[in-house]
C-alpha atoms as a PDB file:
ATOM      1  CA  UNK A   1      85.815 129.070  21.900  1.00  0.00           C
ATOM      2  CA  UNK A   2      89.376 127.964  20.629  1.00  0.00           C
ATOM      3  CA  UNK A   3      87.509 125.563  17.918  1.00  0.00           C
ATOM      4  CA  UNK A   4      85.491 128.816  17.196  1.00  0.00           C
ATOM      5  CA  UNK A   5      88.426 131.223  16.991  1.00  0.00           C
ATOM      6  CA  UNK A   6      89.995 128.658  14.173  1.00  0.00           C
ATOM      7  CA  UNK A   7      86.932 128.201  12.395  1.00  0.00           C
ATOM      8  CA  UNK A   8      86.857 129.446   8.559  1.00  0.00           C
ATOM      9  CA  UNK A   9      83.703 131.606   7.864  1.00  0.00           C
ATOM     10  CA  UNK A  10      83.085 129.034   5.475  1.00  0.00           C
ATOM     11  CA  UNK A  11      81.974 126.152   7.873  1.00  0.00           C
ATOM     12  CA  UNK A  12      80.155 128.616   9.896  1.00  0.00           C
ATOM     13  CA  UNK A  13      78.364 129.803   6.868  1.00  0.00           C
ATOM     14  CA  UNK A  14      77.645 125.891   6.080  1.00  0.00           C
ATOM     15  CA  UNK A  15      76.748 124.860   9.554  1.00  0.00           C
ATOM     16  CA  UNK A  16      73.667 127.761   9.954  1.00  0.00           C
ATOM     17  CA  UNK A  17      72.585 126.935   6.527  1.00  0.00           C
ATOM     18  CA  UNK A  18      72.495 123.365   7.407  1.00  0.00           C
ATOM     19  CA  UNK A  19      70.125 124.371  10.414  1.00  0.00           C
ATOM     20  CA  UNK A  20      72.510 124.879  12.934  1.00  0.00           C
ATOM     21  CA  UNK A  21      70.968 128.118  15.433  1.00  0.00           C
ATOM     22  CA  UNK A  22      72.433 128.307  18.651  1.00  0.00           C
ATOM     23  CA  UNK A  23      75.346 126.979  20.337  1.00  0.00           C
ATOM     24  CA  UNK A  24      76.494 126.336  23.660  1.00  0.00           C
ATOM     25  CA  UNK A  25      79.593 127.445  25.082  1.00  0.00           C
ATOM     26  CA  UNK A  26      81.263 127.347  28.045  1.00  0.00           C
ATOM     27  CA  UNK A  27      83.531 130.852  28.529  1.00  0.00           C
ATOM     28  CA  UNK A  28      83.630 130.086  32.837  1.00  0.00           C
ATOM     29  CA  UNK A  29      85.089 133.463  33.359  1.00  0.00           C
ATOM     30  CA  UNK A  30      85.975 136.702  32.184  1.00  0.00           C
ATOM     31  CA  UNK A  31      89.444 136.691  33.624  1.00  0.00           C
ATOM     32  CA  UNK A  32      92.531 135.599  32.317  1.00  0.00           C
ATOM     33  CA  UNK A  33      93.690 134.759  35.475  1.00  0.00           C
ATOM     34  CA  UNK A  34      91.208 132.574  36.338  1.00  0.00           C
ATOM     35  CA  UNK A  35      90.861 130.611  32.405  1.00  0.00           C
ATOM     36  CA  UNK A  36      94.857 130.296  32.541  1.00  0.00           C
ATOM     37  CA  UNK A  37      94.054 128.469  35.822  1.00  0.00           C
ATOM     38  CA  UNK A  38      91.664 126.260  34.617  1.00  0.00           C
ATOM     39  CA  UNK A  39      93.711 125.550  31.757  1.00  0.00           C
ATOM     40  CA  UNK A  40      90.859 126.659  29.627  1.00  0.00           C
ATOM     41  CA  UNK A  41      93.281 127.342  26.365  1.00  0.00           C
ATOM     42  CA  UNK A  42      91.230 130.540  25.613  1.00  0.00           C
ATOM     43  CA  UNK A  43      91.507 134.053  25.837  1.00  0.00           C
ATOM     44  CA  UNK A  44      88.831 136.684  26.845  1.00  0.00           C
ATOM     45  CA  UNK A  45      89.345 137.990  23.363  1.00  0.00           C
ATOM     46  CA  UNK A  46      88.392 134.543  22.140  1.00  0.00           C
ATOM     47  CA  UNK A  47      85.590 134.820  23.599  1.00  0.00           C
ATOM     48  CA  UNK A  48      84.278 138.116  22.436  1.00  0.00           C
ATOM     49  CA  UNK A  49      85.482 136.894  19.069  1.00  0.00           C
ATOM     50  CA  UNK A  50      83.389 133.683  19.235  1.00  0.00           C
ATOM     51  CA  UNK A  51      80.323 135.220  20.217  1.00  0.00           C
ATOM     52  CA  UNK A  52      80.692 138.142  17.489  1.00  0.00           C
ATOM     53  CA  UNK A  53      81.071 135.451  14.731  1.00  0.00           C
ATOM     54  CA  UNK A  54      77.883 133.449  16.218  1.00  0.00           C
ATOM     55  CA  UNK A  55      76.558 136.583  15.428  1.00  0.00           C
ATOM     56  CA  UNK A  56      77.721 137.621  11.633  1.00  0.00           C
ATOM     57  CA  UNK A  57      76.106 134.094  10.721  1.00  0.00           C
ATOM     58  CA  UNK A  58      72.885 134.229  12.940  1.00  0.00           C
ATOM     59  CA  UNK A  59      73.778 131.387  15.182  1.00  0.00           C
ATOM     60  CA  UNK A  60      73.017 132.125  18.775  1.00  0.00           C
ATOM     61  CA  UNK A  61      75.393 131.669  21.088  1.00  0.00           C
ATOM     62  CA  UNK A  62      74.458 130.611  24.849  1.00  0.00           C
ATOM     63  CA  UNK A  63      76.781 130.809  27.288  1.00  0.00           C
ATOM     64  CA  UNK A  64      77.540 129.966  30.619  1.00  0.00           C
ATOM     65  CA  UNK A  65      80.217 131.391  33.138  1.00  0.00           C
ATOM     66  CA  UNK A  66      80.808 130.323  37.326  1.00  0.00           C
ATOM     67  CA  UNK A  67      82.196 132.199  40.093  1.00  0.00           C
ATOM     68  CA  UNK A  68      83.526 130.886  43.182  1.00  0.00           C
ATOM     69  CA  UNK A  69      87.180 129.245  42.116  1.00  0.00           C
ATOM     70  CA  UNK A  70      90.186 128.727  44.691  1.00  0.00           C
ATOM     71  CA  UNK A  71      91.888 131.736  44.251  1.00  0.00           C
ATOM     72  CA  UNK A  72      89.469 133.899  42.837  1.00  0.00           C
ATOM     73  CA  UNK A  73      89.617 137.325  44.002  1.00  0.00           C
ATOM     74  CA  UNK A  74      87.286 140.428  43.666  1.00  0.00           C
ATOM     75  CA  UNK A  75      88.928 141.289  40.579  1.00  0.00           C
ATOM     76  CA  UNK A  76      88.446 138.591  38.522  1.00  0.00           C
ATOM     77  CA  UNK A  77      84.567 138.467  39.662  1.00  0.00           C
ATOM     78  CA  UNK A  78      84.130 141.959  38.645  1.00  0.00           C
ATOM     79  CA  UNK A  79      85.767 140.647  35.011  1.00  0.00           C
ATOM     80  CA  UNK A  80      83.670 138.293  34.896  1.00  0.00           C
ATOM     81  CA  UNK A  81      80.359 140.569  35.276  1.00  0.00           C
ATOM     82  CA  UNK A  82      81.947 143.139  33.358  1.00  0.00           C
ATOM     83  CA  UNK A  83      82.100 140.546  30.016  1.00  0.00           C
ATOM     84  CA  UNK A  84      78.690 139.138  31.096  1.00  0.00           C
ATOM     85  CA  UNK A  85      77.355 143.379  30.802  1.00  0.00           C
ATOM     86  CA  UNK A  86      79.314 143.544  27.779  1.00  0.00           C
ATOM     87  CA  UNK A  87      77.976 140.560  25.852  1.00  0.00           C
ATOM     88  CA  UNK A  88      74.359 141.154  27.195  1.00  0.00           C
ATOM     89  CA  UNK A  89      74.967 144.993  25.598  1.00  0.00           C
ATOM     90  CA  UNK A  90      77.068 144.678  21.839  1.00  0.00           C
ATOM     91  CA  UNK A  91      75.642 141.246  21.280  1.00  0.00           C
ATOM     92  CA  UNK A  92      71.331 140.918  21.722  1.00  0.00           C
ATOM     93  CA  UNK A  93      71.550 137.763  20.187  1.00  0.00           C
ATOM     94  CA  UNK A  94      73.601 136.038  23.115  1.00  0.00           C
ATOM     95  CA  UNK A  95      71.943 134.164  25.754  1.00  0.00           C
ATOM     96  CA  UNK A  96      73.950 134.289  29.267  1.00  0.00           C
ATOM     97  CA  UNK A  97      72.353 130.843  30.446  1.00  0.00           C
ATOM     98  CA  UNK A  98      74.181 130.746  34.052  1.00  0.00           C
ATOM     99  CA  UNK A  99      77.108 132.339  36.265  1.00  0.00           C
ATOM    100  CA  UNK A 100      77.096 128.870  38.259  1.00  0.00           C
ATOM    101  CA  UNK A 101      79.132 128.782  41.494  1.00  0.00           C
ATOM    102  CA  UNK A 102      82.139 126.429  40.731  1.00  0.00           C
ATOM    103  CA  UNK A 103      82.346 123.039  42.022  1.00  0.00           C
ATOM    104  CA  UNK A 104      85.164 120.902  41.290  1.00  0.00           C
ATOM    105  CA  UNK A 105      84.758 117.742  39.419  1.00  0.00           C
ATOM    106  CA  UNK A 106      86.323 114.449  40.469  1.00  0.00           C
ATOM    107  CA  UNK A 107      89.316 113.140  38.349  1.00  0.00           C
ATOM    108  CA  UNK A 108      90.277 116.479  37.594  1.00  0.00           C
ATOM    109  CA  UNK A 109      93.579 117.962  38.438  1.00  0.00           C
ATOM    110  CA  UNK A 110      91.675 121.209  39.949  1.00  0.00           C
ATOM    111  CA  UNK A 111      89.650 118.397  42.352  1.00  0.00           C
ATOM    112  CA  UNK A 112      92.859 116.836  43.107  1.00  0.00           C
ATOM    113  CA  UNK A 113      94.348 120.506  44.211  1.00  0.00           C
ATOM    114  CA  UNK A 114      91.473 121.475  46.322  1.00  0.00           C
ATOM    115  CA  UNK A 115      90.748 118.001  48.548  1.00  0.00           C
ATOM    116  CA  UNK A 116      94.285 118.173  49.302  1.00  0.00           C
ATOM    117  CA  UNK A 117      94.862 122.096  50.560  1.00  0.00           C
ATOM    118  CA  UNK A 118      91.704 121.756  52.512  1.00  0.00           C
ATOM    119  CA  UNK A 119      91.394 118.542  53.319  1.00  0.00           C
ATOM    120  CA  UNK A 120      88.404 117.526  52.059  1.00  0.00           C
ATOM    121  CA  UNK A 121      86.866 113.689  52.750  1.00  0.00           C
ATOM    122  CA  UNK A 122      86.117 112.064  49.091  1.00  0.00           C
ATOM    123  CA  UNK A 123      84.419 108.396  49.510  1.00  0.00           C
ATOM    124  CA  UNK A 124      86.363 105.045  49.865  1.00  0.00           C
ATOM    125  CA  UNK A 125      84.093 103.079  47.876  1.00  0.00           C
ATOM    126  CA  UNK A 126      81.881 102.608  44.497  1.00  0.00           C
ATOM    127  CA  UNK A 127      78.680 102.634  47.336  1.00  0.00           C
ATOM    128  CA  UNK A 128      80.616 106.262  48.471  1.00  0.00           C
ATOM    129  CA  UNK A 129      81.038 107.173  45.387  1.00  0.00           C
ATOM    130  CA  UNK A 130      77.251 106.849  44.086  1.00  0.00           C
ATOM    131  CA  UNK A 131      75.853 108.599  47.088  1.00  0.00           C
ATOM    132  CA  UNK A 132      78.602 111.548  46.791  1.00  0.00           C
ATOM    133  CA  UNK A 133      76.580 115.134  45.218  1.00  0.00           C
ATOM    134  CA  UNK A 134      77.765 116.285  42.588  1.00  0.00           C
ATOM    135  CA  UNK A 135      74.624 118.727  41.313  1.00  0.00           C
ATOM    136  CA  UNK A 136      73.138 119.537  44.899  1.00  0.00           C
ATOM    137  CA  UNK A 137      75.813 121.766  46.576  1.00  0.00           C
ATOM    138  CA  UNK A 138      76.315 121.867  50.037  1.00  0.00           C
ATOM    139  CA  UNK A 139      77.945 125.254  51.868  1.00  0.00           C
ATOM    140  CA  UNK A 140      80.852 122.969  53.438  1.00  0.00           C
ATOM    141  CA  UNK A 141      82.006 121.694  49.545  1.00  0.00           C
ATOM    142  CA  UNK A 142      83.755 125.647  49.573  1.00  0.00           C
ATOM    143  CA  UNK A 143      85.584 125.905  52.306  1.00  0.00           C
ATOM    144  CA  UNK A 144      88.096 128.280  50.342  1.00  0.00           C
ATOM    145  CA  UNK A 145      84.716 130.624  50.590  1.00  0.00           C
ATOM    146  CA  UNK A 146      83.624 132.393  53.018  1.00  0.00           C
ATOM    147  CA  UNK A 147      80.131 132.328  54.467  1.00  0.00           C
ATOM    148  CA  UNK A 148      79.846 136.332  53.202  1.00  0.00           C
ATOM    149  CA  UNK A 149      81.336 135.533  49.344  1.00  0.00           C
ATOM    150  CA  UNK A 150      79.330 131.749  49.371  1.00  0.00           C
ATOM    151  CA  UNK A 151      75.935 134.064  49.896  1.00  0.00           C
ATOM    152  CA  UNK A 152      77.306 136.505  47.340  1.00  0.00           C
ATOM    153  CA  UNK A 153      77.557 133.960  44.536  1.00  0.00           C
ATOM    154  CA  UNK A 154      74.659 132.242  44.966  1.00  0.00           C
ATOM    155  CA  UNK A 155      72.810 135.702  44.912  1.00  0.00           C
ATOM    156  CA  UNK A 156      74.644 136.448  41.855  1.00  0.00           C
ATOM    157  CA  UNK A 157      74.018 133.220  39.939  1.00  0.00           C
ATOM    158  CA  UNK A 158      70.024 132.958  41.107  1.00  0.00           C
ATOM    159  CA  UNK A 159      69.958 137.037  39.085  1.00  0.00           C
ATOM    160  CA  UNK A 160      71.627 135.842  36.171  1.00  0.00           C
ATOM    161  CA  UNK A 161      69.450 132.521  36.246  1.00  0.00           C
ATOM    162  CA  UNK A 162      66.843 134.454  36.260  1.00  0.00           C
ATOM    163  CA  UNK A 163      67.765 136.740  33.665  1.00  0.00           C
ATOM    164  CA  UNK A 164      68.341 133.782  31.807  1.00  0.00           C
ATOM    165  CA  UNK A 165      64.926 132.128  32.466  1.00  0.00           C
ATOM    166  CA  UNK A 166      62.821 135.481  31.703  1.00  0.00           C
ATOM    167  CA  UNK A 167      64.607 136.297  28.493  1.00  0.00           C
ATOM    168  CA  UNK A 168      63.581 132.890  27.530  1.00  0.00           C
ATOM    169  CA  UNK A 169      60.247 133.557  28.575  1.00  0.00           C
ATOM    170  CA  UNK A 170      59.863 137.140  26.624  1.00  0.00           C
ATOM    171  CA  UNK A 171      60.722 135.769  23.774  1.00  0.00           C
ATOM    172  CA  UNK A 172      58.015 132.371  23.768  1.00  0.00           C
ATOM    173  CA  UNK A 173      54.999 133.362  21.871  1.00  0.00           C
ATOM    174  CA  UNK A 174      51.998 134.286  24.546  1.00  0.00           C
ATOM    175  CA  UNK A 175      50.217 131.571  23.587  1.00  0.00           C
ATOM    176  CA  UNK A 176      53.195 129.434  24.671  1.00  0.00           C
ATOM    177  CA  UNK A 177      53.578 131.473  28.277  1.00  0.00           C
ATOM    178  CA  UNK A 178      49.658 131.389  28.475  1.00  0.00           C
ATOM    179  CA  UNK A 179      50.299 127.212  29.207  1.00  0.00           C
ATOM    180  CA  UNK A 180      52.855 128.045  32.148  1.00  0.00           C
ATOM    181  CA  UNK A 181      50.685 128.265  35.558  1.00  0.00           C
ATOM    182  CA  UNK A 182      53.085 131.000  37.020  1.00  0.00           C
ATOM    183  CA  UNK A 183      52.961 133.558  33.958  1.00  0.00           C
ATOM    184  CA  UNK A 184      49.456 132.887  32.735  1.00  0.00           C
ATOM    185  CA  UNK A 185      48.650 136.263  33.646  1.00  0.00           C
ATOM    186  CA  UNK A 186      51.028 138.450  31.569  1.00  0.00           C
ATOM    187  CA  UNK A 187      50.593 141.245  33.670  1.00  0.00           C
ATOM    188  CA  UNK A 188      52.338 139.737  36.485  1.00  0.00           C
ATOM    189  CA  UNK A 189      54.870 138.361  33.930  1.00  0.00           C
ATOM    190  CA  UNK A 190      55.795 141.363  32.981  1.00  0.00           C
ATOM    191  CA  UNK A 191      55.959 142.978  36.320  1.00  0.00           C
ATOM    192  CA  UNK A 192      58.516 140.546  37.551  1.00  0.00           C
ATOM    193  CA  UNK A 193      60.699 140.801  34.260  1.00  0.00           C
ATOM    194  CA  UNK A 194      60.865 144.308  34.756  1.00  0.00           C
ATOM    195  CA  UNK A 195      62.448 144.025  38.040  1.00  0.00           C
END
């Protein structure tokens, strides 16, 4: 979003004419708090900005946020949701592709922070290392979570997944959902987007 914000409308204009129709951006939150803390270098009026000019030059923006930081209180969760609700509202053309529960990276300074205040084991070894998840989450990798907040989040991402997933589906031609076992029978499709 801060290479977006400092874009000319020139190179936009160039880059959809060129073919360019959707890109891919990671906002991570909808509070300040939380991007200062990440050291995103972006403001939440970045992001609005972004995703307006994706817009003016018909390039579809998808993009993801997570929940779930150190830190993170109610507040910033409810920001979060609230820009989710507002994108999903001013701007149809936006995809929200995830609100992912946070998991800290190794080699990061935010993986460095958390193994530390709670004492989390990290492997000894390359063999450690190569066994270690990364993508498949575990309920003990959050211990600043509770188990109440942990269940909260992963409710929260699996609706905006879905969301996500359904949109996607809506807008495939039928004869493109008729080859997908699970919606071959739009009825039922439609049902279950509707919920």
């Amino acid at each position: 979003f801060d290479t977006l914000s400092r874009m000319d409308g020139r190179i936009l204009e160039t880059i959809a004419s060129a073919g360019c129709y959707q890109l891919r951006l990671g906002a991570e939150s909808g509070s300040q708090k939380i991007l200062d803390y990440l050291n995103k270098g972006i403001t939440v009026d970045q992001i609005l900005t972004g995703i307006e000019r994706c817009h003016r030059y018909n390039i579809k923006p998808c993009v993801s946020f997570m929940i779930g930081y150190p830190h993170e209180d109610e507040a910033d969760v409810a920001a979060t949701a609230s820009l989710i609700n507002r994108i999903r509202k001013d701007f149809p053309l936006a995809e929200i592709n995830g609100m992912f529960q946070f998991q800290p990276y190794p080699n990061t300074s935010i993986f460095d922070e958390v193994t530390k205040e709670y004492n989390i084991p990290q492997p000894m070894s390359l063999e450690g290392w190569a066994g270690h998840q990364i993508i498949e989450m575990r309920r003990t990798d959050f211990p600043w979570l509770d188990d109440e907040k942990y269940s909260r989040y992963q409710a929260m991402n699996s609706i905006v997944s879905y969301i996500f997933f359904f949109d996607k589906l809506r807008s495939m031609p039928e004869h493109q959902r008729a080859g997908i076992p699970f919606v071959r029978y739009s009825i039922v499709f439609w049902l279950v987007c509707a919920v």
